[in-house]
C-alpha atoms as a PDB file:
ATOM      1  CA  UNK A   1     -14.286 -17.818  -1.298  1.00  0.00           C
ATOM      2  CA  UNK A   2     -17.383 -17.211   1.101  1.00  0.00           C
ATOM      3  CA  UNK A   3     -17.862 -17.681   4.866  1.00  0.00           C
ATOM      4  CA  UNK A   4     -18.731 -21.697   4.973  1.00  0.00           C
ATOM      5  CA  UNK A   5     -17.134 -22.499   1.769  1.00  0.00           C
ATOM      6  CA  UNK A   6     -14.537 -24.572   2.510  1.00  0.00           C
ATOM      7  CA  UNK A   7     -11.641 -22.093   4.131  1.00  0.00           C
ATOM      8  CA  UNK A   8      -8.325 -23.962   2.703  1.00  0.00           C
ATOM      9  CA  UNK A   9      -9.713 -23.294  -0.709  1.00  0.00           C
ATOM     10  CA  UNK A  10      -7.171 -20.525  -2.286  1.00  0.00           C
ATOM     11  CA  UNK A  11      -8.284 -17.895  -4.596  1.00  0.00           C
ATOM     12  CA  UNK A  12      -5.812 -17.179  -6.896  1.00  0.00           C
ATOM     13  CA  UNK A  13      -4.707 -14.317  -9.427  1.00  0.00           C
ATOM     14  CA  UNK A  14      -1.684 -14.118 -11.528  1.00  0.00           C
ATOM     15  CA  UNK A  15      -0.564 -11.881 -13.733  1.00  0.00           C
ATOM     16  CA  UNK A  16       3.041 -12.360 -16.052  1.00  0.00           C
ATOM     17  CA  UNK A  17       4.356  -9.288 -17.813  1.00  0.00           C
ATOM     18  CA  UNK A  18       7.404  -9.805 -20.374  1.00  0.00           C
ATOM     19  CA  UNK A  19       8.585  -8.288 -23.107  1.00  0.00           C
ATOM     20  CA  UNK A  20       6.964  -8.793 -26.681  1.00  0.00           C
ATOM     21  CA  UNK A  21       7.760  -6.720 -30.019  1.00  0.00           C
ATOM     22  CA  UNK A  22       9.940  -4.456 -27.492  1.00  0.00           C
ATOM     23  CA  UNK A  23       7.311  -3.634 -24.907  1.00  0.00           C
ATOM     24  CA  UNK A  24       5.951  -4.668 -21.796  1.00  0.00           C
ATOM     25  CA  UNK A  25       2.794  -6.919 -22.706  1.00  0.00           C
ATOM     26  CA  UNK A  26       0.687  -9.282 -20.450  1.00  0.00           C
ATOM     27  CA  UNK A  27       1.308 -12.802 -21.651  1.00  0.00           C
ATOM     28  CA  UNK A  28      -0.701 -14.305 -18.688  1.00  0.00           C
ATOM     29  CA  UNK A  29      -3.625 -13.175 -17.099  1.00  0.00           C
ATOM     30  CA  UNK A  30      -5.500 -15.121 -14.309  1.00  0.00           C
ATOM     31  CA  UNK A  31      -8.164 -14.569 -11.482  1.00  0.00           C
ATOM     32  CA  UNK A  32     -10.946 -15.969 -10.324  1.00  0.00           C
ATOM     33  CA  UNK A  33     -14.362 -15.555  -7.805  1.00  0.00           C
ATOM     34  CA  UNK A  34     -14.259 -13.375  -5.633  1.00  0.00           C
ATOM     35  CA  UNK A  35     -10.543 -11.248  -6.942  1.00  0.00           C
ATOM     36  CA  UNK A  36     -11.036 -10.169 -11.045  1.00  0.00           C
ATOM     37  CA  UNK A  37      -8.204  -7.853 -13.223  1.00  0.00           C
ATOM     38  CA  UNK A  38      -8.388  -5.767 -15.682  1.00  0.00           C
ATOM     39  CA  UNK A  39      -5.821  -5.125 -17.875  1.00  0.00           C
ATOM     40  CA  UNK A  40      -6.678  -2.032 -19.933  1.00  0.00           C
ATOM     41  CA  UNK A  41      -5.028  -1.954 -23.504  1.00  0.00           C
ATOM     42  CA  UNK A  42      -3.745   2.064 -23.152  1.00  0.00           C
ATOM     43  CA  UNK A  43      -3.268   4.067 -19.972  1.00  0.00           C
ATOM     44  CA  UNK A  44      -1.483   7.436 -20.694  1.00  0.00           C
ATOM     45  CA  UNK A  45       0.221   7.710 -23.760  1.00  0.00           C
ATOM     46  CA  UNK A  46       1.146   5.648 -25.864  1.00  0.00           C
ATOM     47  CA  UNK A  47       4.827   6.200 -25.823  1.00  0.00           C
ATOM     48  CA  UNK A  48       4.909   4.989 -22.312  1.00  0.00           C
ATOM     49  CA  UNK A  49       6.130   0.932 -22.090  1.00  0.00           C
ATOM     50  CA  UNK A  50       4.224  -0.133 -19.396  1.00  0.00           C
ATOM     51  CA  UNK A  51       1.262  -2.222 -18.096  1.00  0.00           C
ATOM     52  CA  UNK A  52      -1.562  -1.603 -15.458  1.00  0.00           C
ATOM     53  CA  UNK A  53      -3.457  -4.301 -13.562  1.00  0.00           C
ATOM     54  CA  UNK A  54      -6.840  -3.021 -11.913  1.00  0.00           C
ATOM     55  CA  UNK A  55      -6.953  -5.639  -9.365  1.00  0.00           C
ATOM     56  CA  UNK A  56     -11.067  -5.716  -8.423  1.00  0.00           C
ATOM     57  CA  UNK A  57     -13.013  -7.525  -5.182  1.00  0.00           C
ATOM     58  CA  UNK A  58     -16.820  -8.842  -6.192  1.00  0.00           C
ATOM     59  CA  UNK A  59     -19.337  -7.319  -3.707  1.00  0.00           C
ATOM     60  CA  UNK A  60     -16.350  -4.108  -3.369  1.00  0.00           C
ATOM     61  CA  UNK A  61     -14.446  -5.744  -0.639  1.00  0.00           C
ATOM     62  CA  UNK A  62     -13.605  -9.078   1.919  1.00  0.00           C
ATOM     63  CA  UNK A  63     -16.168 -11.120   3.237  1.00  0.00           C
ATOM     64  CA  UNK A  64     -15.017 -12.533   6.389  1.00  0.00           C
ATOM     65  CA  UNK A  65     -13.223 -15.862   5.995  1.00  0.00           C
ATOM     66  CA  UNK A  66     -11.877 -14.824   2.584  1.00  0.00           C
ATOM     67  CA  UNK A  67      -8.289 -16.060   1.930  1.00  0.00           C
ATOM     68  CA  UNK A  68      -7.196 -14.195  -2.175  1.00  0.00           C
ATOM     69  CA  UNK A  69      -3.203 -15.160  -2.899  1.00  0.00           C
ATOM     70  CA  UNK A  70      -1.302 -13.317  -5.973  1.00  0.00           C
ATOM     71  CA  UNK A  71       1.367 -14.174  -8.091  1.00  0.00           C
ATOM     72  CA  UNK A  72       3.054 -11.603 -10.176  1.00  0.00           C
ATOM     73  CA  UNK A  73       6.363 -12.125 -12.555  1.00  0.00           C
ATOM     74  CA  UNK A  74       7.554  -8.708 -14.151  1.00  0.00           C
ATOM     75  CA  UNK A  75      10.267  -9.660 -16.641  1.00  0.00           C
ATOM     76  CA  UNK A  76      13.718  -7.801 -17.489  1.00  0.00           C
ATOM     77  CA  UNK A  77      13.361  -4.180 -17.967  1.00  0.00           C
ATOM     78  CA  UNK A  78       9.228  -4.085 -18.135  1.00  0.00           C
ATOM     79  CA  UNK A  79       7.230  -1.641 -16.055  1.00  0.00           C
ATOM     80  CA  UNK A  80       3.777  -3.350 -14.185  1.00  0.00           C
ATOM     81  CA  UNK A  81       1.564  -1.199 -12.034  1.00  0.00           C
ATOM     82  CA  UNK A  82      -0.984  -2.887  -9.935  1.00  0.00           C
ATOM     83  CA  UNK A  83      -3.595  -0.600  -8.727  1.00  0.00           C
ATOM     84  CA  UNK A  84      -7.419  -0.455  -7.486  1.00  0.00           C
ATOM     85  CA  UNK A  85     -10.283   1.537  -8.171  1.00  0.00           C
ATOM     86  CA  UNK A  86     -11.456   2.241  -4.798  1.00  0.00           C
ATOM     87  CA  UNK A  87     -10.836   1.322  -1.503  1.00  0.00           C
ATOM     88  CA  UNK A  88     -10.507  -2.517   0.034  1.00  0.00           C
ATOM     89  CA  UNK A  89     -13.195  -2.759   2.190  1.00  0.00           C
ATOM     90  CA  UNK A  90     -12.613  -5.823   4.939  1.00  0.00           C
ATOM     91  CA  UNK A  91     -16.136  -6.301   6.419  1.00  0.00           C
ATOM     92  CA  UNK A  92     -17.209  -7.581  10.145  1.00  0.00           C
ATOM     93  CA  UNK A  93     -15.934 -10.716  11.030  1.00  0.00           C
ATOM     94  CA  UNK A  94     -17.558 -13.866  11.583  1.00  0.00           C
ATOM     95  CA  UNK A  95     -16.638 -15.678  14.876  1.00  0.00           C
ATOM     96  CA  UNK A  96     -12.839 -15.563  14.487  1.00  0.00           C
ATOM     97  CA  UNK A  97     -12.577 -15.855  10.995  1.00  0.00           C
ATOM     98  CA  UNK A  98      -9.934 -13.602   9.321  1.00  0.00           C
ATOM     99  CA  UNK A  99     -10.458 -11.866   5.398  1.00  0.00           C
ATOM    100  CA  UNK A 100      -6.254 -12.298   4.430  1.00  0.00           C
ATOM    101  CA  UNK A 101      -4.490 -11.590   1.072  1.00  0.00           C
ATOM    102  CA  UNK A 102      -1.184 -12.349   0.200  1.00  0.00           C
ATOM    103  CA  UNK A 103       0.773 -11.094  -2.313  1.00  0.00           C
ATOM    104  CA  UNK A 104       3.917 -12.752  -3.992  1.00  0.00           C
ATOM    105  CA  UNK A 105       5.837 -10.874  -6.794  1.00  0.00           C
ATOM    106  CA  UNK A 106       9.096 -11.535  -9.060  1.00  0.00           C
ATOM    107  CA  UNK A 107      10.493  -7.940 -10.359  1.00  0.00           C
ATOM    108  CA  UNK A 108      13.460  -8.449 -12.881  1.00  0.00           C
ATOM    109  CA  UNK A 109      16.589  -6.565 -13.467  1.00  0.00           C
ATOM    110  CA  UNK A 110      16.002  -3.233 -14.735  1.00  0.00           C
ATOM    111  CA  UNK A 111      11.949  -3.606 -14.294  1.00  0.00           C
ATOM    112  CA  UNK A 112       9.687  -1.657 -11.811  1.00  0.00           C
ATOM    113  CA  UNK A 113       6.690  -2.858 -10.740  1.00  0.00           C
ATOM    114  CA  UNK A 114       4.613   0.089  -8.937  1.00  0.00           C
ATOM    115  CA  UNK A 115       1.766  -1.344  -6.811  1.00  0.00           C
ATOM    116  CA  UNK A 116      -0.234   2.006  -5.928  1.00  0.00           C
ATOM    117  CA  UNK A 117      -3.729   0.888  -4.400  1.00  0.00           C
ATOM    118  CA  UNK A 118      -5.869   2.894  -2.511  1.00  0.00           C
ATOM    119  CA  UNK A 119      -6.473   2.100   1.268  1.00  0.00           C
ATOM    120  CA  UNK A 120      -7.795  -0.942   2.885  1.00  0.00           C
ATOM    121  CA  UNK A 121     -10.891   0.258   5.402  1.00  0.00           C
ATOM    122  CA  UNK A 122     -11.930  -2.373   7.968  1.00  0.00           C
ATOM    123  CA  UNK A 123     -15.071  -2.525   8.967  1.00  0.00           C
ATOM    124  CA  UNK A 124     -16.312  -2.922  12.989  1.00  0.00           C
ATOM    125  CA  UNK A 125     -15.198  -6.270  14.037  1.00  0.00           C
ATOM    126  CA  UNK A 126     -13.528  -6.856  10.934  1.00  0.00           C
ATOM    127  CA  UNK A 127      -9.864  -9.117  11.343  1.00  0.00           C
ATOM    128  CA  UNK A 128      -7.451  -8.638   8.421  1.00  0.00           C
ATOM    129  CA  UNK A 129      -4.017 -10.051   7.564  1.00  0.00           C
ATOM    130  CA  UNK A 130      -2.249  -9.298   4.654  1.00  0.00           C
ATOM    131  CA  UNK A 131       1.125 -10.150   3.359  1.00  0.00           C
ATOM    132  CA  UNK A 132       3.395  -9.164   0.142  1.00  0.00           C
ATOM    133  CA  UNK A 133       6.894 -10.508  -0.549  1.00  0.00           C
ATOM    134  CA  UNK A 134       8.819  -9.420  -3.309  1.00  0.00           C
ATOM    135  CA  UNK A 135      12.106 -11.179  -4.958  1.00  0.00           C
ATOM    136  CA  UNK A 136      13.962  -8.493  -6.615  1.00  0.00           C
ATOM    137  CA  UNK A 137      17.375  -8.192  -8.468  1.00  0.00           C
ATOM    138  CA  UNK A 138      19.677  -5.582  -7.155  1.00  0.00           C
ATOM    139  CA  UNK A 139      19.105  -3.245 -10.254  1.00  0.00           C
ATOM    140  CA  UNK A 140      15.142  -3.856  -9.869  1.00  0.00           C
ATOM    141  CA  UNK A 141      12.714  -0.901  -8.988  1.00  0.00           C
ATOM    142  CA  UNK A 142       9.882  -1.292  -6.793  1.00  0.00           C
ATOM    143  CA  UNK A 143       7.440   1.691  -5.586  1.00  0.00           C
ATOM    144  CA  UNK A 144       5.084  -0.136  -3.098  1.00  0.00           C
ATOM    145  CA  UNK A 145       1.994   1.766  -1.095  1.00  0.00           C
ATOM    146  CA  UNK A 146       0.735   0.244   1.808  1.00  0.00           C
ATOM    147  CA  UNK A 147      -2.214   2.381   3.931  1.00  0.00           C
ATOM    148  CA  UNK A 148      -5.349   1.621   6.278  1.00  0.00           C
ATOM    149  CA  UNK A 149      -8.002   4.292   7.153  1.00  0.00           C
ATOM    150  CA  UNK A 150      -9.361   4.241  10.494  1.00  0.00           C
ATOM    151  CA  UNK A 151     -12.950   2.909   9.221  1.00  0.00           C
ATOM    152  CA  UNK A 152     -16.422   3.822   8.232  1.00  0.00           C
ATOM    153  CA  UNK A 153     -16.252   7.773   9.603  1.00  0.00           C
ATOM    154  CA  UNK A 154     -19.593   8.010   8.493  1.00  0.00           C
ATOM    155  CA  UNK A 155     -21.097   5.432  10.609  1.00  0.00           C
ATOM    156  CA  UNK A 156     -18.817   6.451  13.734  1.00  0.00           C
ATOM    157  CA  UNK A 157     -16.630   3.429  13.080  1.00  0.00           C
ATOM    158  CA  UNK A 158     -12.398   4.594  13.934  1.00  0.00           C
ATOM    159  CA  UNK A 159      -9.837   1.989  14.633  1.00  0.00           C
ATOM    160  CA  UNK A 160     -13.273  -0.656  15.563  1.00  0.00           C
ATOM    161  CA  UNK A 161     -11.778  -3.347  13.502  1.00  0.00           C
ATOM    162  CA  UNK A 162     -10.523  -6.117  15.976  1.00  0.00           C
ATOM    163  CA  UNK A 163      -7.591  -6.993  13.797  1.00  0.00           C
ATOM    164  CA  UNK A 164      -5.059  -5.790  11.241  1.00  0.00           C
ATOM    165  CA  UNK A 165      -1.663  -7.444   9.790  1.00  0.00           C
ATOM    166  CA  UNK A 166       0.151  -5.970   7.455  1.00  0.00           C
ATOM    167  CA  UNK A 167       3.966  -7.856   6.050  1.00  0.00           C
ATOM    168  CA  UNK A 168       5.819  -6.702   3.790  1.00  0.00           C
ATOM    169  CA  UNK A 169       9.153  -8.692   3.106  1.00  0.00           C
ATOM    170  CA  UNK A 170      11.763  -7.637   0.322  1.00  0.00           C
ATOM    171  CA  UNK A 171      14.290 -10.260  -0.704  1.00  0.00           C
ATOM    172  CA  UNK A 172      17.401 -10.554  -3.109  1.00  0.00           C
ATOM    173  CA  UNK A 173      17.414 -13.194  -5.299  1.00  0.00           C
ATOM    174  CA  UNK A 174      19.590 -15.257  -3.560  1.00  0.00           C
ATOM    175  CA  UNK A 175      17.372 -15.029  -0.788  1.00  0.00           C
ATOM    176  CA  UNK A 176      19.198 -12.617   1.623  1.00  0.00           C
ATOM    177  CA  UNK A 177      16.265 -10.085   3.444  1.00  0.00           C
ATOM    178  CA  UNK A 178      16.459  -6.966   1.997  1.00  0.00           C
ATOM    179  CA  UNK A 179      13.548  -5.052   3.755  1.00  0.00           C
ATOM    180  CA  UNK A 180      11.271  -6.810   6.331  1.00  0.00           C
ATOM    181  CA  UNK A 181       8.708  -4.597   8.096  1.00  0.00           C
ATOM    182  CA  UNK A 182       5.045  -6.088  10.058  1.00  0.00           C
ATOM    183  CA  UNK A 183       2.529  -3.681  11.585  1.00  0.00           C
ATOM    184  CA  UNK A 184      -0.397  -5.131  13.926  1.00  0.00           C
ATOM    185  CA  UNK A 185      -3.148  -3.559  15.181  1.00  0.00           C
ATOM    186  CA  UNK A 186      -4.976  -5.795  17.310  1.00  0.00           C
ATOM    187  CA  UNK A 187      -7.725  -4.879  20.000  1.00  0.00           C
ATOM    188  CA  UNK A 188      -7.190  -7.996  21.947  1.00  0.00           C
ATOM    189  CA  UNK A 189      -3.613  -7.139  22.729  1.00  0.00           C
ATOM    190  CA  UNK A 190      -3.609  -3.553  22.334  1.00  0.00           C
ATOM    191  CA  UNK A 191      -6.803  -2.372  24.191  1.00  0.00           C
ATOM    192  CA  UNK A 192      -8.571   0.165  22.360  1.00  0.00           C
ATOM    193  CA  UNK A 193      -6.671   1.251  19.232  1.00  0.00           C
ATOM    194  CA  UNK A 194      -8.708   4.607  18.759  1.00  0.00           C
ATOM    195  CA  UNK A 195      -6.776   5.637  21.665  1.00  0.00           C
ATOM    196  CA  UNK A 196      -3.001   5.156  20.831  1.00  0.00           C
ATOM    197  CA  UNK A 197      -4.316   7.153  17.261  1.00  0.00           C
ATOM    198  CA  UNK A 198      -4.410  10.526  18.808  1.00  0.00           C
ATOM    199  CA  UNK A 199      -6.811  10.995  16.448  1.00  0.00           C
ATOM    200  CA  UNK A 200      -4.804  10.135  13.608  1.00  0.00           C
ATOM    201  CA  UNK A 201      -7.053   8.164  10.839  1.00  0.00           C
ATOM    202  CA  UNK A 202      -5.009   7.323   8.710  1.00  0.00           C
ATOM    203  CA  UNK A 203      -1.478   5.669   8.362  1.00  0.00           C
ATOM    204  CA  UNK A 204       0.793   5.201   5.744  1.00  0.00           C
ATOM    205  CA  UNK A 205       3.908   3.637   4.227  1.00  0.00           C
ATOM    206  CA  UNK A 206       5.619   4.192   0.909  1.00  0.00           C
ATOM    207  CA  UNK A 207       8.603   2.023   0.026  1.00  0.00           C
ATOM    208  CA  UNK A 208      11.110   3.292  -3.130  1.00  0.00           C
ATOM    209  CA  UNK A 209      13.474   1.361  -4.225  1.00  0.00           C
ATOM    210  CA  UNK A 210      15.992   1.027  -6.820  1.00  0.00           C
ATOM    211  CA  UNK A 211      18.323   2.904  -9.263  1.00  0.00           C
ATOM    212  CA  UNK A 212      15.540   4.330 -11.124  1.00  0.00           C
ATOM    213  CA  UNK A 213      14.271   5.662  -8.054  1.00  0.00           C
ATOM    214  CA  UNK A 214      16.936   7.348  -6.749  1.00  0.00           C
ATOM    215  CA  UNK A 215      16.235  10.860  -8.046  1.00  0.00           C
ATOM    216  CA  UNK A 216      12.443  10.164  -6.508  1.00  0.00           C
ATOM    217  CA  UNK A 217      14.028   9.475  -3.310  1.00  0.00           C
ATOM    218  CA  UNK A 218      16.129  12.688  -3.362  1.00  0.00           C
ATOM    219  CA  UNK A 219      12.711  14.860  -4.106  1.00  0.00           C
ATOM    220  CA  UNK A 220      10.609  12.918  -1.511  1.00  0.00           C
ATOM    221  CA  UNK A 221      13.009  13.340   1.245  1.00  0.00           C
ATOM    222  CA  UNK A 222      14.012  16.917   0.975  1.00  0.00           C
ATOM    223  CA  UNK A 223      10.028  17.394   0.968  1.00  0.00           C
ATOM    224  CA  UNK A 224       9.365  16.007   3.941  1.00  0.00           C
ATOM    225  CA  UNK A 225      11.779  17.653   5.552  1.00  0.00           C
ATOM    226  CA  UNK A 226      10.563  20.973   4.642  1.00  0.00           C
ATOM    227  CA  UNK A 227       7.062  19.958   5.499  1.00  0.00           C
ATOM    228  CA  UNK A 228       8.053  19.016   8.710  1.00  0.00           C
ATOM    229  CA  UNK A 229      10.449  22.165   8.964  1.00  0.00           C
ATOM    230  CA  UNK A 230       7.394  24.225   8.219  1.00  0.00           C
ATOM    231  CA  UNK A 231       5.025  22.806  10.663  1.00  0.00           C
ATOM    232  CA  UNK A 232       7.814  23.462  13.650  1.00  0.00           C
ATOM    233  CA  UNK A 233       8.303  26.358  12.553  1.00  0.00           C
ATOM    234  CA  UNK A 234       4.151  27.740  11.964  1.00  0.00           C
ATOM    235  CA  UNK A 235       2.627  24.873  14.182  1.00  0.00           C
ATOM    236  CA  UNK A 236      -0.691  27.210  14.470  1.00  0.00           C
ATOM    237  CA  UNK A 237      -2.188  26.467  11.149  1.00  0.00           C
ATOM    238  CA  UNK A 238      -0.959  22.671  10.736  1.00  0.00           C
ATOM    239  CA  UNK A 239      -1.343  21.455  14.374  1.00  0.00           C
ATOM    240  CA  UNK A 240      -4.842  20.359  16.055  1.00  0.00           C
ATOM    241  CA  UNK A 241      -5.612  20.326  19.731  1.00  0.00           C
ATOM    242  CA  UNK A 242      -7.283  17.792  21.868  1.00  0.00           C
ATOM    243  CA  UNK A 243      -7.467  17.183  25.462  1.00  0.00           C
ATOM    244  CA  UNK A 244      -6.528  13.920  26.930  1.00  0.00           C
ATOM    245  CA  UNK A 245      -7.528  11.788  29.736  1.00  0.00           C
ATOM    246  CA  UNK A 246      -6.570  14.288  32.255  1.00  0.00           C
ATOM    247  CA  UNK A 247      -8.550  17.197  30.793  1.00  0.00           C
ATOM    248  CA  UNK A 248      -4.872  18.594  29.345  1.00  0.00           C
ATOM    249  CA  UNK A 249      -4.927  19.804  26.082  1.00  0.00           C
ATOM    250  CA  UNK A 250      -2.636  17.961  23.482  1.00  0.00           C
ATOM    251  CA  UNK A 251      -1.305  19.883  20.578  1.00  0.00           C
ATOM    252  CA  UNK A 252      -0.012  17.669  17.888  1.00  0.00           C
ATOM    253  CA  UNK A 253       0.563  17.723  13.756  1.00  0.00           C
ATOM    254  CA  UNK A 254      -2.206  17.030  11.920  1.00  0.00           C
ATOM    255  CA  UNK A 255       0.023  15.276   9.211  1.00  0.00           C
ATOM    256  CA  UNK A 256       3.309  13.465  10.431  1.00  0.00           C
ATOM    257  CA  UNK A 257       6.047  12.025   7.472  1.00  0.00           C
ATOM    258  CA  UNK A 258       9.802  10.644   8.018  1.00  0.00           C
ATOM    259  CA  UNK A 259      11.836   9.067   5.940  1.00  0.00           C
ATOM    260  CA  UNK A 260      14.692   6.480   6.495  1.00  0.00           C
ATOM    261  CA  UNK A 261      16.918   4.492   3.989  1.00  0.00           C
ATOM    262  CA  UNK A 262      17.974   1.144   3.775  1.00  0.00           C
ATOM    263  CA  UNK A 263      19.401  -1.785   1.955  1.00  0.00           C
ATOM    264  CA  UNK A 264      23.081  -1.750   0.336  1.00  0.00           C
ATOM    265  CA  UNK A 265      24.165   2.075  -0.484  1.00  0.00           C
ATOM    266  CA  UNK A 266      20.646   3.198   0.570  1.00  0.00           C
ATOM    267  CA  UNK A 267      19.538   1.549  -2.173  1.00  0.00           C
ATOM    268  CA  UNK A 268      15.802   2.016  -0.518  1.00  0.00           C
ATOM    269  CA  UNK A 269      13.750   4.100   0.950  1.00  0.00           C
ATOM    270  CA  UNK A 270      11.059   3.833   3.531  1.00  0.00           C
ATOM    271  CA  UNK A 271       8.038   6.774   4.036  1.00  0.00           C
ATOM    272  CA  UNK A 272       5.842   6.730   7.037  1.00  0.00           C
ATOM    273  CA  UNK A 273       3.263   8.600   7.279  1.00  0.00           C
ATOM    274  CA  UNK A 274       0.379   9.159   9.830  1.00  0.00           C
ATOM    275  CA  UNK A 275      -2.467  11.907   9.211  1.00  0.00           C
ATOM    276  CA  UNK A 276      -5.432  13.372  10.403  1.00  0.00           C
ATOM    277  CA  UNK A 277      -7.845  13.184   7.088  1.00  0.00           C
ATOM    278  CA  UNK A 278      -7.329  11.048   3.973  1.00  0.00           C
ATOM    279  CA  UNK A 279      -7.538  13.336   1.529  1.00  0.00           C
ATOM    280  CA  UNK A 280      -4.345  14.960   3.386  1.00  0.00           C
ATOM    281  CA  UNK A 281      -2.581  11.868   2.313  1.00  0.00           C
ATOM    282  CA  UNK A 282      -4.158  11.266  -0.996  1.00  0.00           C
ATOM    283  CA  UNK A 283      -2.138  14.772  -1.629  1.00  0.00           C
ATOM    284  CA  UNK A 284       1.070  13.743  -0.537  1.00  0.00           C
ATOM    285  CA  UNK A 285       0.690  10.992  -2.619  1.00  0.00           C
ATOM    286  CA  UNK A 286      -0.080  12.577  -5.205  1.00  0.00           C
ATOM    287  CA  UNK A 287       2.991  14.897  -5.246  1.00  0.00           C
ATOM    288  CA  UNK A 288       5.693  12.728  -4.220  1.00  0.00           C
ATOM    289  CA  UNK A 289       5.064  10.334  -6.681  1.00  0.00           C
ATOM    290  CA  UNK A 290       4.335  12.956  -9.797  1.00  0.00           C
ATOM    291  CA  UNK A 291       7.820  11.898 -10.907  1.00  0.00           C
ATOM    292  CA  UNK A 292       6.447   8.714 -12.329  1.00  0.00           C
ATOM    293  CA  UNK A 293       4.341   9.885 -14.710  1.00  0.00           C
ATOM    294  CA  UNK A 294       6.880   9.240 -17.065  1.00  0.00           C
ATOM    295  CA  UNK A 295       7.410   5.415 -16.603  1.00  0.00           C
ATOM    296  CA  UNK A 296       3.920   4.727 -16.091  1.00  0.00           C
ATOM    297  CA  UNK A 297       2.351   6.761 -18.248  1.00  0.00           C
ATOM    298  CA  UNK A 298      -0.148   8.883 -15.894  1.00  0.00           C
ATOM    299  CA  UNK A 299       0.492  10.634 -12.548  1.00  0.00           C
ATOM    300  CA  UNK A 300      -0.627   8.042  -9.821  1.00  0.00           C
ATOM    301  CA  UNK A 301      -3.555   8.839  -7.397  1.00  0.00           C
ATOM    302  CA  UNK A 302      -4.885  11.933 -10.009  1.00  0.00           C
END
């Protein structure tokens, strides 16, 4: 939908992956103007049971006033990843109107759905909202990524966007909140946002979840720890300097991680992340979540 076209109109996607011959197939596939997937017949090898969704914008991102909802249904024991090919670009605002997305998904017992996109980038002015609820059984696997840049660098855009909402709700199937986390940044209420950064541009969050994930979990938090170790420890080469209001010079990571569990037997995991450059976080990415190339058939974010 387009600024002027009738805001209460929905775009919708859905996607429903079950299990056909033995492996994980697509047996629905729907989008429409301005959200399109792809479902490519073969990622990786073909050993590997599972399905990717490239979920694509028209025009590369939000126009403002856009409202795109998802539904996704991953059945017992398949494997779904949902991924982009490029950033989410949310561009200026119009008036007050607000670009949102939400996301609703279904993961089965003993399925993992992996939604690994790469960031959202708002442009100056821009207002975002986004929200992505899961239902999961207590034996399903979720890896979800969810990370904003700080804007157009190039054009001297950082934290310029006048609004950003991100939800992301976990549930059991009987209903009973399993993880439920918000971030806002909002220039209204918040002042300038650039400032709070530190010059941090980029933030992340990682979410891991399930038995299959446990041995993931156990990698990703003994790295952080020694990355943070290490950068206490050396601070001279992984630590940039600024001064602050007062003319004092800050000294401060350039990439911050910590990790914290949750849910029933720590059952979960949650990754934050804040960092100085994307690419910085594009790596970590890339290395924590190596251990999936063997459910999903490729290593995500290579």
């Amino acid at each position: 939908m387009r600024s002027g076209e009738g805001d209460k109109e929905m775009d919708v996607g859905s996607v429903v992956v079950e299990k056909v011959g033995g492996r994980s197939s697509v047996i629905s596939c729907f989008s429409r103007y301005p959200l399109k997937f792809i479902t490519p017949k073969k990622v990786g090898s073909s050993k590997t049971d599972a399905v990717w969704v490239y979920a694509l914008n028209y025009g590369g991102g939000l126009v403002s006033g856009d409202h795109i909802s998802c539904k996704f249904s991953v059945g017992d024991a398949c494997t779904m990843v949902l991924t982009t090919q490029g950033s989410t670009k949310v561009y200026k605002s119009v008036g007050s109107k607000c670009s949102q997305q939400i996301l609703e998904a279904r993961v089965g017992s003993a399925a993992l759905l992996a939604i690994i996109p790469d960031p959202v980038t708002c442009f100056s002015t821009a207002r975002y909202c986004q929200k992505q609820v899961f239902s999961v059984s207590s034996d399903s696997n979720l890896v979800m990524v969810d990370w904003i840049t700080s804007g157009r660098h190039e054009s001297g855009e950082k934290w310029d966007f006048d609004l950003y909402r991100s939800t992301n709700n976990i549930f059991l199937e009987d209903g009973q909140p399993l993880f439920l986390d918000t971030m806002l940044l909002e220039k209204e209420k918040f002042g300038c946002i650039q400032e709070h950064m530190h010059n941090y541009q980029v933030i992340a969050m990682i979410v891991l979840l399930g038995p299959k994930m446990q041995y993931i979990q156990n990698l990703v938090q003994d790295h952080v720890k020694k990355i943070m170790s290490e950068q206490l420890q050396h601070p001279s080469s992984a630590w940039s300097h600024q001064r602050d209001k007062a003319d004092h010079f800050i000294t401060k990571p350039s990439f911050i991680a910590s990790c914290s569990a949750f849910g029933p037997q720590r059952i979960g995991l949650i990754v934050r992340v804040a960092a100085e450059t994307t690419e910085s976080v594009y790596k970590f990415l890339r290395h924590q979540l190596a251990p999936l190339e063997p459910m999903v058939g490729v290593p995500p974010y290579k």
